[in-house]
Protein backbone atom coordinates (compact mmCIF):
# COMPACT_ATOMS: atom_id res chain seq x y z
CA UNK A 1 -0.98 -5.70 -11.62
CA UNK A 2 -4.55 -5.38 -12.03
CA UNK A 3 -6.34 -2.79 -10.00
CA UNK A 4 -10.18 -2.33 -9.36
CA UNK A 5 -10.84 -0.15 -12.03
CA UNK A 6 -9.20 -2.61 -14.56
CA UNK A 7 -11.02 -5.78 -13.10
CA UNK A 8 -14.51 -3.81 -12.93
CA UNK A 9 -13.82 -2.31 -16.96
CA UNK A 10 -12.79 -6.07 -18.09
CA UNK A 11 -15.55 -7.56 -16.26
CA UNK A 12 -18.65 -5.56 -17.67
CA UNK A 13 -17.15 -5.92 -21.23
CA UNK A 14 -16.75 -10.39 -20.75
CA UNK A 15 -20.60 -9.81 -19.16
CA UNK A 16 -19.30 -11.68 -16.31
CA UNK A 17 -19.37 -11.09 -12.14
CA UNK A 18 -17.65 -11.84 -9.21
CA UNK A 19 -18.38 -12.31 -5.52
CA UNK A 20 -15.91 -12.89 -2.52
CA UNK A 21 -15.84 -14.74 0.42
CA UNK A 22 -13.66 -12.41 2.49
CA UNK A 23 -11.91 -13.57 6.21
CA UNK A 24 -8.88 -11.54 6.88
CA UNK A 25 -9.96 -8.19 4.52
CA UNK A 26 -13.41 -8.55 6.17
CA UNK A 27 -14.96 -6.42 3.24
CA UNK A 28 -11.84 -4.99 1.92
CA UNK A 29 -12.23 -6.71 -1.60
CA UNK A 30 -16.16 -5.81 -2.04
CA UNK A 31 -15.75 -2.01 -0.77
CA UNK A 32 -12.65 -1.75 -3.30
CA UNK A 33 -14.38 -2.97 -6.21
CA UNK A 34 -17.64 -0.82 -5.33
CA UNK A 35 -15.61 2.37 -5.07
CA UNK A 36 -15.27 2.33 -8.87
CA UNK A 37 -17.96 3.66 -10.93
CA UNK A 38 -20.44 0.86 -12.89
CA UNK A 39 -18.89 -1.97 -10.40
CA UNK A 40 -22.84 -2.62 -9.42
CA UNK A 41 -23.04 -4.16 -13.00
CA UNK A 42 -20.19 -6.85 -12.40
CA UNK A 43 -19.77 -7.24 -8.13
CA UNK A 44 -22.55 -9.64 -7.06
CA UNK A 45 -21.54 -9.48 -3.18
CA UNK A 46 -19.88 -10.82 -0.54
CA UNK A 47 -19.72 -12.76 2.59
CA UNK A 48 -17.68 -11.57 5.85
CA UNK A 49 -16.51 -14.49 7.05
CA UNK A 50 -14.36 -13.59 9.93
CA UNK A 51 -15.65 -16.19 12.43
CA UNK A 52 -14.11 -19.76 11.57
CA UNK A 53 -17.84 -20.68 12.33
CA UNK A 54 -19.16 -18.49 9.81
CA UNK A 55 -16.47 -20.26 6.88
CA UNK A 56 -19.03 -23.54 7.28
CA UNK A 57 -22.30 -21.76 7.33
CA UNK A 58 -22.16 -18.95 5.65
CA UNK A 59 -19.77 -19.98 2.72
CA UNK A 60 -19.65 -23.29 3.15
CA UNK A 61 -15.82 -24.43 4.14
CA UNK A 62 -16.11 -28.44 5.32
CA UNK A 63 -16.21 -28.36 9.06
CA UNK A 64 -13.78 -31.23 9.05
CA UNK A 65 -11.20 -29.12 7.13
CA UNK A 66 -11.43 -26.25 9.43
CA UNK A 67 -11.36 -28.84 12.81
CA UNK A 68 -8.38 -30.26 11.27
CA UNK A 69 -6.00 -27.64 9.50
CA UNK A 70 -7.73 -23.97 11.48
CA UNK A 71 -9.26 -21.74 9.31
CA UNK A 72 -5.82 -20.30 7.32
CA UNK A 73 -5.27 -22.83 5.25
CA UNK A 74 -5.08 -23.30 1.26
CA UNK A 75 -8.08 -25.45 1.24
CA UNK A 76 -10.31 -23.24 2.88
CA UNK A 77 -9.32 -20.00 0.71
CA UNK A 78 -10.40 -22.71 -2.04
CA UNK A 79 -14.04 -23.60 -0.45
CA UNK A 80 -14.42 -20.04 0.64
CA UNK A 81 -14.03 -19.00 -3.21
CA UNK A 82 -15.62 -21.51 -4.16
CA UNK A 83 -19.06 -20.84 -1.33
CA UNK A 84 -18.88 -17.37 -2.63
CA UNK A 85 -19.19 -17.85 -6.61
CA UNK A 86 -21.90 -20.38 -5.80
CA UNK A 87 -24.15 -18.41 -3.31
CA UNK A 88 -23.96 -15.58 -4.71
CA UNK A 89 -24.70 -16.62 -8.28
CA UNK A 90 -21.41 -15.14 -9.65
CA UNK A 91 -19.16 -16.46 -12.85
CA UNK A 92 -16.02 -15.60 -10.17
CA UNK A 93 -15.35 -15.97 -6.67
CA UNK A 94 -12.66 -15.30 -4.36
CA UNK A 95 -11.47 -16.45 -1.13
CA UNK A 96 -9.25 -14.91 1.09
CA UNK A 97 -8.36 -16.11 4.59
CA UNK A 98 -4.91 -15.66 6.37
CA UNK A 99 -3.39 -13.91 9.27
CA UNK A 100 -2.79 -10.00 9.72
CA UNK A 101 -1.27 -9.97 12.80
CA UNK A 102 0.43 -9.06 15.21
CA UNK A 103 0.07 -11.98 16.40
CA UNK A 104 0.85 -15.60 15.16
CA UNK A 105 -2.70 -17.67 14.95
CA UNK A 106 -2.88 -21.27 15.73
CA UNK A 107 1.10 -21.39 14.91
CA UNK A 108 0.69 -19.59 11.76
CA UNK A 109 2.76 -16.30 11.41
CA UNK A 110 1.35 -13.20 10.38
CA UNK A 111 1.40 -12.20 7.08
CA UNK A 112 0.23 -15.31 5.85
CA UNK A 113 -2.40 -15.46 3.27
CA UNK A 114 -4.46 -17.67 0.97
CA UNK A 115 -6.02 -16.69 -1.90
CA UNK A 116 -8.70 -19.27 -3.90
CA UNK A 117 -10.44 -18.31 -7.00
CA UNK A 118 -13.70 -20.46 -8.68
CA UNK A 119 -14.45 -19.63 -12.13
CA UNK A 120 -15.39 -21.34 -15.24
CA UNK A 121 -13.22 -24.55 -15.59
CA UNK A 122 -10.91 -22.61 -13.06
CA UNK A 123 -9.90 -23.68 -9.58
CA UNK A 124 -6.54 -21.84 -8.24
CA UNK A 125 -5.41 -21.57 -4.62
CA UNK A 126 -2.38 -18.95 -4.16
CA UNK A 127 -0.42 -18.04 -0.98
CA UNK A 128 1.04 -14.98 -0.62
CA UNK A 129 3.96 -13.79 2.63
CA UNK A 130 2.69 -10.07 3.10
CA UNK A 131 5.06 -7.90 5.29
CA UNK A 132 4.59 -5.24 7.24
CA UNK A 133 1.77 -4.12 9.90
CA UNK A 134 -1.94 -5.28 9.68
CA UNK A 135 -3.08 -2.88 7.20
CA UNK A 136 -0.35 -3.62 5.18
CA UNK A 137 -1.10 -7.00 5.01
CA UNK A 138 -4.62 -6.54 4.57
CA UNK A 139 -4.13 -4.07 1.39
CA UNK A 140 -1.41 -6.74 0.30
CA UNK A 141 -4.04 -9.55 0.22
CA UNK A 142 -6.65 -7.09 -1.47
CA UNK A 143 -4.08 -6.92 -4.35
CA UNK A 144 -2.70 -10.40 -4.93
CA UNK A 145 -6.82 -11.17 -5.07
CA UNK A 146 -7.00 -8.68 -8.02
CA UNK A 147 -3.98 -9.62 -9.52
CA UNK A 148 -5.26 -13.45 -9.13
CA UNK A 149 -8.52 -13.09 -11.03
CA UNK A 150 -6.99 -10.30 -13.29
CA UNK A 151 -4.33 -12.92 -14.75
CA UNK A 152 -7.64 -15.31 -15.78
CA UNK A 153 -9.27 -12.94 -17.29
CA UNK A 154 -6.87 -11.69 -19.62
């Protein structure tokens, strides 16, 4: 699996940058990445998008989508990636949105989690089952996002 250190090294060398559009990690991704020495080169920024509200006008999600289908859904984690890459001026976005529990939300069981990534000719949308208590879901998620823009890079 990719770590930050990896993803930070492999960026700088391609000349390329990312930016996320974080709901469920609310920062996690961006505070990861900036832990690592030289990630100001390659990490453009991020949005906390933890409000559904703040999906539409911060990163962008369709309004429709997020009326119809709630904000954990695989569409949005692609619009959030998406909203990211583009407002942030990045080569790579990702979007993360899903439940951490304890609690089901709007039906959907914790542990749930989409992951989109935006990138040159690239458009993915990944869902990952994460067990285990919120932080362990949230550090789940944080991975799978590495892991899912570490496997296009490579």
């Amino acid at each position: 699996m990719t770590g930050a250190r990896d993803l930070v090294a492999t960026l700088t060398r391609r000349g390329e940058t990312v930016a996320v559009a974080e709901s469920l990690t609310a920062g996690l991704v961006c505070a990861t990445l900036a832990e690592v020495p030289g990630a100001s080169a390659v990490l453009r920024g991020g949005l906390v998008v933890y409000a559904t509200d703040l999906k539409a006008v911060l990163a962008g999600v369709d309004e429709r989508l997020l009326a119809e289908h709630g904000a954990v859904h695989p569409e949005v984690a692609a619009q959030l990636a998406a909203g990211a890459r583009e407002r942030c001026g990045a080569t790579w976005g990702l979007g993360l949105t899903g439940v951490a529990g304890p609690d089901p939300q709007d039906g959907i069981a914790p542990g749930t989690v989409h992951l989109g990534l935006s990138g040159p000719g690239t458009e993915v949308v990944r869902e990952l089952a994460g067990e285990g208590d919120r932080a362990a879901i949230r550090v789940a998620a944080v991975r799978a996002a590495f892991a899912l823009l570490g496997e296009h890079l490579h």
